[in-house]
PDB file of N, CA and C in Angstrom:
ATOM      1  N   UNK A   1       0.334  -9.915  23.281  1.00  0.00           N
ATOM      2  CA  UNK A   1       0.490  -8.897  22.264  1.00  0.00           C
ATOM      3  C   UNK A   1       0.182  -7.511  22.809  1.00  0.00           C
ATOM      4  N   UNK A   2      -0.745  -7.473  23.839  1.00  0.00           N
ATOM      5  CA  UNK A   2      -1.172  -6.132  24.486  1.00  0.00           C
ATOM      6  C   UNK A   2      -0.324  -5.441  25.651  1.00  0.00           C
ATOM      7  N   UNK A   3       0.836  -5.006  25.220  1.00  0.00           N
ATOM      8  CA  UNK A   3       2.127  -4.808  25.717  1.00  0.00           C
ATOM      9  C   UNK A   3       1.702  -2.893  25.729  1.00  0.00           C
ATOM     10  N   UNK A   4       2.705  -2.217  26.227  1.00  0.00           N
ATOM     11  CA  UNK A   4       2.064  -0.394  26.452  1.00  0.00           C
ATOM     12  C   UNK A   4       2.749   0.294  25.203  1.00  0.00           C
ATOM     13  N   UNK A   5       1.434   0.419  24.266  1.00  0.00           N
ATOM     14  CA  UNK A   5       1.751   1.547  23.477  1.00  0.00           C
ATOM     15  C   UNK A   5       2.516   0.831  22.757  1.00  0.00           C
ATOM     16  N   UNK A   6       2.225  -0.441  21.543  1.00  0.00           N
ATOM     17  CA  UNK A   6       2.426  -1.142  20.792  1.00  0.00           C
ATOM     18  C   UNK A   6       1.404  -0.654  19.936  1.00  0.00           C
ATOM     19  N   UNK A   7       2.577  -0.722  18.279  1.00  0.00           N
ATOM     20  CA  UNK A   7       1.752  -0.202  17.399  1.00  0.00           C
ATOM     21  C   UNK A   7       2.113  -1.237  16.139  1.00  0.00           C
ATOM     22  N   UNK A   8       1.158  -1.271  15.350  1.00  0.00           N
ATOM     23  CA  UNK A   8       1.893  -2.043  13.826  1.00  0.00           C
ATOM     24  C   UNK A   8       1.592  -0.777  12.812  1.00  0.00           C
ATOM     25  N   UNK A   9       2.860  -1.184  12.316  1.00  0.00           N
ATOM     26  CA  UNK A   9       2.436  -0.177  11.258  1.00  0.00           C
ATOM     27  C   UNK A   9       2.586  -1.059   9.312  1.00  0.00           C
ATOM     28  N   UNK A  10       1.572  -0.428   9.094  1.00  0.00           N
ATOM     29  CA  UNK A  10       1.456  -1.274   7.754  1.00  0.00           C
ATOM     30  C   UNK A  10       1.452  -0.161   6.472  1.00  0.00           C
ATOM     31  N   UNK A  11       2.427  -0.964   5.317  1.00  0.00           N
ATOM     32  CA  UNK A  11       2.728   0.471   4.324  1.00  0.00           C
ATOM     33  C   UNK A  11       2.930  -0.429   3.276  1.00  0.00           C
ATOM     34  N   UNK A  12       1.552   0.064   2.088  1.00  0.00           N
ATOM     35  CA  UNK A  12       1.142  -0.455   1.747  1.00  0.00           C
ATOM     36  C   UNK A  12       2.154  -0.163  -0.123  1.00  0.00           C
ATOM     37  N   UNK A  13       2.217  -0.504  -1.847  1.00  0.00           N
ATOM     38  CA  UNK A  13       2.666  -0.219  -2.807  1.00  0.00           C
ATOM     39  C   UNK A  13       1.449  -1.395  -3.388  1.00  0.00           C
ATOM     40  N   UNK A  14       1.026  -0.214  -4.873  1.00  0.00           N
ATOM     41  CA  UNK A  14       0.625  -0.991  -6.254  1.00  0.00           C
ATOM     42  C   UNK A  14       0.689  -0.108  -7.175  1.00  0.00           C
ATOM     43  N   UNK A  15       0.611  -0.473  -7.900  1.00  0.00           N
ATOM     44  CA  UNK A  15       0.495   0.261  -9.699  1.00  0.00           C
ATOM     45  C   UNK A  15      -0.728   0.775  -9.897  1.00  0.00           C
ATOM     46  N   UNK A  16      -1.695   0.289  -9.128  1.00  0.00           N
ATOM     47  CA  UNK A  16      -3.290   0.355  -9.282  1.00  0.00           C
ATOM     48  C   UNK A  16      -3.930   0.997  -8.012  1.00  0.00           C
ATOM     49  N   UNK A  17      -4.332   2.109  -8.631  1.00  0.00           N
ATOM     50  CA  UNK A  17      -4.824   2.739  -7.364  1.00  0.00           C
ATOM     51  C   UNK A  17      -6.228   2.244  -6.184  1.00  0.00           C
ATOM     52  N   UNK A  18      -6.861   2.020  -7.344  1.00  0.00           N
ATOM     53  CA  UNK A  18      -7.915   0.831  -6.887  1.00  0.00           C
ATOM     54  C   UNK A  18      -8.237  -0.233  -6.134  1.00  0.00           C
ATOM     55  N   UNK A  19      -6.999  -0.953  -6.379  1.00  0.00           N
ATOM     56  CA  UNK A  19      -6.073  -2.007  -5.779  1.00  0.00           C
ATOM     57  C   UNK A  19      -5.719  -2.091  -4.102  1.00  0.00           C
ATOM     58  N   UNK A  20      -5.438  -0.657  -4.123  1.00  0.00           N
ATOM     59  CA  UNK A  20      -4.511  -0.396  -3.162  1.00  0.00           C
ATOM     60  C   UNK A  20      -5.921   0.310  -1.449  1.00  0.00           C
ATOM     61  N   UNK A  21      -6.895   1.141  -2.629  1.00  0.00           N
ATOM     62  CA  UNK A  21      -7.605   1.386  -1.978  1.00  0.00           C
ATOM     63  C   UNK A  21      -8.679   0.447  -1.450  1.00  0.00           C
ATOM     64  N   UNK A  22      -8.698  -0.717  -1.940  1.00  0.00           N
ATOM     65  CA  UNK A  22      -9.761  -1.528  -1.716  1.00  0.00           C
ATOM     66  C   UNK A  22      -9.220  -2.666  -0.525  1.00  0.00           C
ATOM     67  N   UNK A  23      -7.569  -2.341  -0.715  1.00  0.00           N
ATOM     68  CA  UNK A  23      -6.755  -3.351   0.479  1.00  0.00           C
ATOM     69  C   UNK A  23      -6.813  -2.651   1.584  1.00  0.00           C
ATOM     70  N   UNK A  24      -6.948  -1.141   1.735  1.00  0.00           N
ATOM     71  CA  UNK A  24      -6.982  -0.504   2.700  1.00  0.00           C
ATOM     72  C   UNK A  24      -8.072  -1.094   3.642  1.00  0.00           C
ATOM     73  N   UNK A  25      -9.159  -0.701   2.323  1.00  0.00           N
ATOM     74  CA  UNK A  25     -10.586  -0.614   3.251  1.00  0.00           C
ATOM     75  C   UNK A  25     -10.827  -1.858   4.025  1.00  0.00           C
ATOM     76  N   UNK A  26     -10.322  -3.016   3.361  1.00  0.00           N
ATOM     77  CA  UNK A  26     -10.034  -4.728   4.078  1.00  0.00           C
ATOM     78  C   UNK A  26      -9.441  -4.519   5.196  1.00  0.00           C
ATOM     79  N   UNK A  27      -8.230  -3.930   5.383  1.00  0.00           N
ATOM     80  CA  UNK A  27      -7.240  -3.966   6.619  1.00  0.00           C
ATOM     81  C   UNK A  27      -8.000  -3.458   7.547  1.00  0.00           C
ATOM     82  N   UNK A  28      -8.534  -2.095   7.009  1.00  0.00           N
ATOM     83  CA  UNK A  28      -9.274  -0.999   8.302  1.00  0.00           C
ATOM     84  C   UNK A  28     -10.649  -1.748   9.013  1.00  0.00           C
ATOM     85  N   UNK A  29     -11.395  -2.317   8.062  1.00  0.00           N
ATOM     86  CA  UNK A  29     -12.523  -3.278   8.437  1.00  0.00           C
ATOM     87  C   UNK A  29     -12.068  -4.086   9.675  1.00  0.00           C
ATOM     88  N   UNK A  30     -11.218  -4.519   9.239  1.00  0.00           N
ATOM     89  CA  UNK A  30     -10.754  -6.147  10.106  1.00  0.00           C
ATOM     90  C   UNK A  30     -10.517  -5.906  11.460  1.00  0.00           C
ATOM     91  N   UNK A  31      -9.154  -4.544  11.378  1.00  0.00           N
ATOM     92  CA  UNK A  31      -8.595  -4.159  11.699  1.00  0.00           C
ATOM     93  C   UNK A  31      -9.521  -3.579  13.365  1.00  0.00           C
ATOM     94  N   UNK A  32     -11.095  -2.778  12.675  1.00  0.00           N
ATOM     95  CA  UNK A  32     -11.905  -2.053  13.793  1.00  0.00           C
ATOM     96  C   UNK A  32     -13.363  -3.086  14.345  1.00  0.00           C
ATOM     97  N   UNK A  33     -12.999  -4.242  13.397  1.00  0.00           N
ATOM     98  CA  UNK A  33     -13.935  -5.186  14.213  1.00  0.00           C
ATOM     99  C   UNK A  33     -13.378  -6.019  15.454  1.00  0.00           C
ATOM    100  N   UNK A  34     -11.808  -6.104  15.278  1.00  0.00           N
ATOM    101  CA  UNK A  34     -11.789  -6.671  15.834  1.00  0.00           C
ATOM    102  C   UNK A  34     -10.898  -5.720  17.449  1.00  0.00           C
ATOM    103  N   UNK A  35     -11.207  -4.610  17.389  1.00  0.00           N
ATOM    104  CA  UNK A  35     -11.379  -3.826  18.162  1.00  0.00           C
ATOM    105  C   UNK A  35     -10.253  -2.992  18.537  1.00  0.00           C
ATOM    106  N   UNK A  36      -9.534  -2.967  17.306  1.00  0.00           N
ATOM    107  CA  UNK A  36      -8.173  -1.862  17.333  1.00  0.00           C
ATOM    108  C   UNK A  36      -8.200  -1.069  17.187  1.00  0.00           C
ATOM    109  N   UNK A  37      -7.392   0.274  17.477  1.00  0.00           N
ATOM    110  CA  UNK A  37      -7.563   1.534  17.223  1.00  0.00           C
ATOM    111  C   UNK A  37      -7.147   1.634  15.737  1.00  0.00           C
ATOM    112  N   UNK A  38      -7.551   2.092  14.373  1.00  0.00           N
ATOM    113  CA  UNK A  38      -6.484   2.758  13.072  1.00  0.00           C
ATOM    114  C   UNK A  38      -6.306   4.280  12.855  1.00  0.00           C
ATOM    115  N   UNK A  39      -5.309   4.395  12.669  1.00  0.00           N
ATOM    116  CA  UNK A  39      -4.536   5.550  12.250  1.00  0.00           C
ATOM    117  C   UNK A  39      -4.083   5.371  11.075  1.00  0.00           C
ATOM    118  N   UNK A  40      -5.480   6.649   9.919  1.00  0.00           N
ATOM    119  CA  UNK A  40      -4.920   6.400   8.825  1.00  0.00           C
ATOM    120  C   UNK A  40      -6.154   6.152   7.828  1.00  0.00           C
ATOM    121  N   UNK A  41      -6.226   5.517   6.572  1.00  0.00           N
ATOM    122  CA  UNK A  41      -5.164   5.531   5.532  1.00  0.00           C
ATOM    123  C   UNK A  41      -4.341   6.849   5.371  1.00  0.00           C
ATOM    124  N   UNK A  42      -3.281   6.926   5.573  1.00  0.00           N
ATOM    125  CA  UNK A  42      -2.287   8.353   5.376  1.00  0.00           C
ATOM    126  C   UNK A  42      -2.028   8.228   3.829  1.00  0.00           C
ATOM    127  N   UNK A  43      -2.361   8.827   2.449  1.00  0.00           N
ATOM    128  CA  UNK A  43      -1.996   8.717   1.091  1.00  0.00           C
ATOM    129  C   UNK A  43      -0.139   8.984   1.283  1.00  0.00           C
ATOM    130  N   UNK A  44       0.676   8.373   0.957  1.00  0.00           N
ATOM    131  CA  UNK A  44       2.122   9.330   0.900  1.00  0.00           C
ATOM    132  C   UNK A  44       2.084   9.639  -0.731  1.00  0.00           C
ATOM    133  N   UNK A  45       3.172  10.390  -1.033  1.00  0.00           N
ATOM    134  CA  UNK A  45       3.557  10.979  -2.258  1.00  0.00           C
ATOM    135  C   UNK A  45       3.714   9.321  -2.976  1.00  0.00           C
ATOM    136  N   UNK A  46       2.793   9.971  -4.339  1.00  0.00           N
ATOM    137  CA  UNK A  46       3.137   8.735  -5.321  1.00  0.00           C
ATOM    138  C   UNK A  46       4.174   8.973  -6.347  1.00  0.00           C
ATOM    139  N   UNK A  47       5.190   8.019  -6.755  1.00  0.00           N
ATOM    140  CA  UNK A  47       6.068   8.315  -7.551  1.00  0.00           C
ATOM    141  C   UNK A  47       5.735   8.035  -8.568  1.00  0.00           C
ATOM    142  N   UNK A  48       6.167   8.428  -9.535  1.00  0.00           N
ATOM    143  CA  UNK A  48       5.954   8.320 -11.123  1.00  0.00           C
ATOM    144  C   UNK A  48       7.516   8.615 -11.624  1.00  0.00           C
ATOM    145  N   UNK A  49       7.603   7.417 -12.514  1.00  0.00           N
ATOM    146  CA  UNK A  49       8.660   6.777 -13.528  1.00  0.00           C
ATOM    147  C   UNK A  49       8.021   7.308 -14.702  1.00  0.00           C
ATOM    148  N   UNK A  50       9.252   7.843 -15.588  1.00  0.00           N
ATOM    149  CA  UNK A  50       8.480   8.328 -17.047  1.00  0.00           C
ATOM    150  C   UNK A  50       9.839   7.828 -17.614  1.00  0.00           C
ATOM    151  N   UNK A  51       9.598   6.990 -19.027  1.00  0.00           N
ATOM    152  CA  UNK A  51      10.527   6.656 -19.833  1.00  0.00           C
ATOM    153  C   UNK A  51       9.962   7.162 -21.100  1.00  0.00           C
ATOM    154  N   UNK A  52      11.318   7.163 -22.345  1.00  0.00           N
ATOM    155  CA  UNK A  52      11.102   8.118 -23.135  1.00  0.00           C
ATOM    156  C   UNK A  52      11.887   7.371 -24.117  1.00  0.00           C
ATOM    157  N   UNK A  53      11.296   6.831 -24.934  1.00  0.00           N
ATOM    158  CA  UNK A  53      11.831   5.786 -26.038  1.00  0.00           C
ATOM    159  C   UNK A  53      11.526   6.136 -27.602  1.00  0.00           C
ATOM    160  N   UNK A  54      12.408   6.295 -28.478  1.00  0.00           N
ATOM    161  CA  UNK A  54      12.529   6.593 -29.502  1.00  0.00           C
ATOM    162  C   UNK A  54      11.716   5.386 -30.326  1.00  0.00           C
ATOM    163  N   UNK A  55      11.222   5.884 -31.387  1.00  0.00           N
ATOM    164  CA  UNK A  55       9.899   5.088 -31.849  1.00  0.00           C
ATOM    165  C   UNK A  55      10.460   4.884 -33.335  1.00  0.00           C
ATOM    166  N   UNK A  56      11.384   5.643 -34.454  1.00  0.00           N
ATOM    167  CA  UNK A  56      11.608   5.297 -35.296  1.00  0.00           C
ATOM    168  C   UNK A  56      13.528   4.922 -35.183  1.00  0.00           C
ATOM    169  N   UNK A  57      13.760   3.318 -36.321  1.00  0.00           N
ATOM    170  CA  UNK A  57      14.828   2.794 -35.658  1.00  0.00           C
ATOM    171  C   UNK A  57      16.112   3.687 -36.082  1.00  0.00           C
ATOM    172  N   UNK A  58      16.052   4.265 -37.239  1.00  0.00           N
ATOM    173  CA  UNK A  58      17.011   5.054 -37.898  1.00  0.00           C
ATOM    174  C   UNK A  58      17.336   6.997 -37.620  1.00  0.00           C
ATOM    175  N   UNK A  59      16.528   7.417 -37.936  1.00  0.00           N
ATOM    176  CA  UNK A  59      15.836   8.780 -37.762  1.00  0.00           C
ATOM    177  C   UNK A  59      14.818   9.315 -37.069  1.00  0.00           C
ATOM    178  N   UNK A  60      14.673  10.478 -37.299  1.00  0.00           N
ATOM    179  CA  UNK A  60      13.334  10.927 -37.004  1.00  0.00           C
ATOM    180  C   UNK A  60      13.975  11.430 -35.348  1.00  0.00           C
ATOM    181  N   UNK A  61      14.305  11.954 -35.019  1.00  0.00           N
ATOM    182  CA  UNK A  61      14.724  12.102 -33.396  1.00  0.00           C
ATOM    183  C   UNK A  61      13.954  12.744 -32.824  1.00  0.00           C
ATOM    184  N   UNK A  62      12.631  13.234 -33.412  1.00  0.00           N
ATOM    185  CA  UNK A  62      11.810  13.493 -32.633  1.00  0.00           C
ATOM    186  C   UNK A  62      10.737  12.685 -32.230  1.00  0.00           C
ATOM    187  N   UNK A  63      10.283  11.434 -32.802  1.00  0.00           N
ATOM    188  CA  UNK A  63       9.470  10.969 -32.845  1.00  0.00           C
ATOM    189  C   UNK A  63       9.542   9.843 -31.612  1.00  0.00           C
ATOM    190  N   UNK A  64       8.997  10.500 -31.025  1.00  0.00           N
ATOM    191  CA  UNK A  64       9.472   9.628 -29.745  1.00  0.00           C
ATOM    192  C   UNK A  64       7.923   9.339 -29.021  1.00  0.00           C
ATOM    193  N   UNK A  65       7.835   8.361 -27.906  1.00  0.00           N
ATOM    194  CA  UNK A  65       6.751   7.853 -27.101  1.00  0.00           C
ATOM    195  C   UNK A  65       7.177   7.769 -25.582  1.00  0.00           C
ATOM    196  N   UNK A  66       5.959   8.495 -24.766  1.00  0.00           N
ATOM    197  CA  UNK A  66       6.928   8.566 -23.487  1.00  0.00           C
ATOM    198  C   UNK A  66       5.507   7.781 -22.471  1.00  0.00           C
ATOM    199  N   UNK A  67       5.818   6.653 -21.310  1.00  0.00           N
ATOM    200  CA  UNK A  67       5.416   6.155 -20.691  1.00  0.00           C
ATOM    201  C   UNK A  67       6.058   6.277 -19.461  1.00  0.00           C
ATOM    202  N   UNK A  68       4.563   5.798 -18.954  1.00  0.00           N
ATOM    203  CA  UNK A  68       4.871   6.007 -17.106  1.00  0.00           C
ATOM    204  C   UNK A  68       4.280   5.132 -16.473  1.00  0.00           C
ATOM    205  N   UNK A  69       4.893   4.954 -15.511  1.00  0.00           N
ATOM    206  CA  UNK A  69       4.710   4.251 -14.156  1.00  0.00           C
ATOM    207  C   UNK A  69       4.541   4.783 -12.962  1.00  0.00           C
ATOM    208  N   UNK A  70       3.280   4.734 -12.123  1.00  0.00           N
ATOM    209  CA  UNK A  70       3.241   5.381 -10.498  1.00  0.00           C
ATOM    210  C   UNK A  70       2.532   4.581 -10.053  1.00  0.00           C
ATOM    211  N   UNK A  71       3.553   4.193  -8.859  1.00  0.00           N
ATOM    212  CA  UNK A  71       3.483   3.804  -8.101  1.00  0.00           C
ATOM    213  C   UNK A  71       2.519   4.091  -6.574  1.00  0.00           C
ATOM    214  N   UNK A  72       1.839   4.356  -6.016  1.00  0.00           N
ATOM    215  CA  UNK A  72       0.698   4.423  -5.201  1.00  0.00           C
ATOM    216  C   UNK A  72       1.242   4.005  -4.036  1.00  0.00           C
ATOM    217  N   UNK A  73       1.224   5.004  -2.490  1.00  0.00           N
ATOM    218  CA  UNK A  73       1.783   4.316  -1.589  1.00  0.00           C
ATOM    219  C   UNK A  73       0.740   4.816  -0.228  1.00  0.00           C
ATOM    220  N   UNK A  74       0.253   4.140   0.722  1.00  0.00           N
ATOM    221  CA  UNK A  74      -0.414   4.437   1.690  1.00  0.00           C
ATOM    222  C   UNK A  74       0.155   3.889   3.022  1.00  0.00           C
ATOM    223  N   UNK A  75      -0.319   4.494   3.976  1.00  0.00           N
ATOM    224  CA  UNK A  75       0.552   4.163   5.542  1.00  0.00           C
ATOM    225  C   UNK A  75      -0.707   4.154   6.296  1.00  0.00           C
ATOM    226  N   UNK A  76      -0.397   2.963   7.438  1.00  0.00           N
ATOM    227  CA  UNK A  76      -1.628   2.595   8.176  1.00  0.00           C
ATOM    228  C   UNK A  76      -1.581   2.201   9.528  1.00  0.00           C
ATOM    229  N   UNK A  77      -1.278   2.899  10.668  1.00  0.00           N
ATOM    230  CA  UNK A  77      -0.724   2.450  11.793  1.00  0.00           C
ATOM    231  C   UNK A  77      -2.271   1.664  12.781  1.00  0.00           C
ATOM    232  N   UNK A  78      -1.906   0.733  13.553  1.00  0.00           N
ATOM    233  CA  UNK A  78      -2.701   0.041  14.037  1.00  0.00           C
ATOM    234  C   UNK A  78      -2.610   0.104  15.210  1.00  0.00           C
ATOM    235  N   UNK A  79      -3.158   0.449  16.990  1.00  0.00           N
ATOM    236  CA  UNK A  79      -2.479   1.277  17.966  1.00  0.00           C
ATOM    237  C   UNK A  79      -3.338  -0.124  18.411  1.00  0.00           C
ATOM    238  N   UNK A  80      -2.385  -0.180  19.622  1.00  0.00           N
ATOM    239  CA  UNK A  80      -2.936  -1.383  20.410  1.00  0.00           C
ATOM    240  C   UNK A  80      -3.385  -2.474  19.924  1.00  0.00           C
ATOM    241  N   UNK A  81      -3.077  -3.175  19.023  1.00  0.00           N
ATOM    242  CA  UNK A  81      -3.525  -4.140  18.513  1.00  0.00           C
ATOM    243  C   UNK A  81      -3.759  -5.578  19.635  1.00  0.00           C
ATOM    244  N   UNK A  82      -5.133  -6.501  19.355  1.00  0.00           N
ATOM    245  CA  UNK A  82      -5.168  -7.361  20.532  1.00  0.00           C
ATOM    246  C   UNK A  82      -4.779  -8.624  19.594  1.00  0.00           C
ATOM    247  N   UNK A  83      -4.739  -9.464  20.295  1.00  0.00           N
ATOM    248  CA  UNK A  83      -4.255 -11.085  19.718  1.00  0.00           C
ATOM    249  C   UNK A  83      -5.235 -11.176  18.656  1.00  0.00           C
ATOM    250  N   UNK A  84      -6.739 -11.043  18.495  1.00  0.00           N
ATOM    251  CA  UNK A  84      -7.368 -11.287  17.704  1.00  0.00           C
ATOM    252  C   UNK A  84      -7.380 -10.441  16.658  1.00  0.00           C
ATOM    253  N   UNK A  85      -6.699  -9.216  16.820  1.00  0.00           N
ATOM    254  CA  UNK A  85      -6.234  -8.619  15.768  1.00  0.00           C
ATOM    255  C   UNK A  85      -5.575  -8.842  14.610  1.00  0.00           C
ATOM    256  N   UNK A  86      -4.257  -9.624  15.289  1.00  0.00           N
ATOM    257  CA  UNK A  86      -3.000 -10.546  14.748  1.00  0.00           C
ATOM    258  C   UNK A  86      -3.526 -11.189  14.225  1.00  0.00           C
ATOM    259  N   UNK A  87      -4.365 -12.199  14.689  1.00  0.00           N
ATOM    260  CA  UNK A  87      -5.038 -13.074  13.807  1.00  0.00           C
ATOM    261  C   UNK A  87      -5.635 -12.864  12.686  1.00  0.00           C
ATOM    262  N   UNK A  88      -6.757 -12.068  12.858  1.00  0.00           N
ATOM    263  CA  UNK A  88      -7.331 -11.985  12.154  1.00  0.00           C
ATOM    264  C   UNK A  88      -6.941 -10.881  10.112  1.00  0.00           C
ATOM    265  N   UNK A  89      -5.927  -9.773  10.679  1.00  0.00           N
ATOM    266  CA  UNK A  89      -4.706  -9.728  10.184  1.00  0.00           C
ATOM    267  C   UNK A  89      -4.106 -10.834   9.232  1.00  0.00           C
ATOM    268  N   UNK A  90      -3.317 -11.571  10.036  1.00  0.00           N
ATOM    269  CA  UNK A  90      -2.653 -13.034   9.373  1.00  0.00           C
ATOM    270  C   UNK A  90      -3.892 -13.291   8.548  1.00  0.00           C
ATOM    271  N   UNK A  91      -4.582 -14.100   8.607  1.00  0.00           N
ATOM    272  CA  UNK A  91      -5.682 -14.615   7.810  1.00  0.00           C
ATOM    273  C   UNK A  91      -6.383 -13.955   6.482  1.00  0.00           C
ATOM    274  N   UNK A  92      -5.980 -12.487   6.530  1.00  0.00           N
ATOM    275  CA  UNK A  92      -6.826 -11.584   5.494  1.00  0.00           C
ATOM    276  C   UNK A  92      -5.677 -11.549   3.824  1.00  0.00           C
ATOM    277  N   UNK A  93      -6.378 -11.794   3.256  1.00  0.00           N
ATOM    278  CA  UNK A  93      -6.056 -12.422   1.940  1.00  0.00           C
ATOM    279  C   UNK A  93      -6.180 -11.419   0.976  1.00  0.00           C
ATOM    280  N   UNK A  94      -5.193 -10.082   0.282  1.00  0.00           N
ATOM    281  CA  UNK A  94      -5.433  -9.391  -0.482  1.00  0.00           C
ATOM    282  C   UNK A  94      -5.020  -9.381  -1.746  1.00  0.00           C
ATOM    283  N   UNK A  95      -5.113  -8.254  -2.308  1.00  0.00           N
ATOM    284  CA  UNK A  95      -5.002  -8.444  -3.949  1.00  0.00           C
ATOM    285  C   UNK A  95      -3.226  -8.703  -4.083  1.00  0.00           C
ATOM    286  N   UNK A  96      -3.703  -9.518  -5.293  1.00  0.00           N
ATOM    287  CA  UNK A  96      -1.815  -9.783  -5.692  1.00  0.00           C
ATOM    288  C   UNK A  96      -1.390  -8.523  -6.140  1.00  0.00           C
ATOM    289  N   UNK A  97      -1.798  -7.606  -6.568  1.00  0.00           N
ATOM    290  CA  UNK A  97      -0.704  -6.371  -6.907  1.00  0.00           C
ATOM    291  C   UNK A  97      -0.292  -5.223  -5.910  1.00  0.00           C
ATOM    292  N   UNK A  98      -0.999  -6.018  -4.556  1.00  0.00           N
ATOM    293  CA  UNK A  98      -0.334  -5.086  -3.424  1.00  0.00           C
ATOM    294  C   UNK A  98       0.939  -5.428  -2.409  1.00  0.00           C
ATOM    295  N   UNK A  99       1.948  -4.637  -2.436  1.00  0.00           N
ATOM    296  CA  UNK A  99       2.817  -4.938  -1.903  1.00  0.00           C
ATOM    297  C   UNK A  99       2.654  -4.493  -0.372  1.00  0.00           C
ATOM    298  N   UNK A 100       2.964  -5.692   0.373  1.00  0.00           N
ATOM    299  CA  UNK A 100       2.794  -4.797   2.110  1.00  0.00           C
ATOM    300  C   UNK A 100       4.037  -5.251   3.167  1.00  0.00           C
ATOM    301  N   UNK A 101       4.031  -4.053   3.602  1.00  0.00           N
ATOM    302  CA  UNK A 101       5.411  -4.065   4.807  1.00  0.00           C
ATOM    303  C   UNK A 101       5.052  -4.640   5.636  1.00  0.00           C
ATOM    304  N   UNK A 102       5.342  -4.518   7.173  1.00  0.00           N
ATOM    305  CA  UNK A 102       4.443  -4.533   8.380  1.00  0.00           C
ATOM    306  C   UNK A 102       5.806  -4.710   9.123  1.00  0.00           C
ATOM    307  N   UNK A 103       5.723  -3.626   9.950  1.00  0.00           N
ATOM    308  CA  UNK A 103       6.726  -3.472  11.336  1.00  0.00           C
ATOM    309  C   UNK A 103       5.862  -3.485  12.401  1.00  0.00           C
ATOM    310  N   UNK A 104       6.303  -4.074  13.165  1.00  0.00           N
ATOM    311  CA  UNK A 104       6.413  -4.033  15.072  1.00  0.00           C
ATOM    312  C   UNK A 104       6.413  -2.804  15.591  1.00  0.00           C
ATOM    313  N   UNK A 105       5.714  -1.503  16.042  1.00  0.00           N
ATOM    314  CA  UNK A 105       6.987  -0.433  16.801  1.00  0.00           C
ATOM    315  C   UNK A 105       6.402  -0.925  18.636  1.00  0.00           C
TER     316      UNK A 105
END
């Protein structure tokens, strides 16, 4: 795995900011015990979905209710990662409302 200037990069999505920050702090832990370089948590721009739904069925066109959704996104590059990295990586078990990438570069 300890090939020149191999990096993983990990990019992280939840609804819950909490969520997302507490998967970080897992990855980065693991990540510097087991003796990798991290780069990061990088916050990226969070998106937010806003819908806008009319609340009475006939009239009223103003009476409306508007909800949102944001989405939470963080980037986490891992520089030199060693075999026990990988491993230990593979093995780490996070919250179900986090969505995670993970590329090779």
């Amino acid at each position: 795995m300890t090939t020149a200037n191999q990096t993983i990069r990990i990019r992280l999505k939840a609804f819950d900011h909490r969520l997302i920050d507490k998967s970080v702090r897992e990855i980065v832990d693991t990540a510097k015990r087991t003796g990798a370089i991290v780069r990061g948590p990088i916050p990226l721009p969070t998106r937010r979905e806003r819908y806008t739904v009319l609340i009475s069925p006939h009239v009223n066109k103003d009476a409306r209710d508007q909800y949102e959704i944001r989405t939470h996104k963080r980037l986490l590059d891992i520089v030199e990662p060693t075999d026990k990295t990988v491993d230990a990586l593979s093995k780490l078990d996070l919250a179900a409302g986090v969505d995670v990438q993970i590329k090779l570069q």
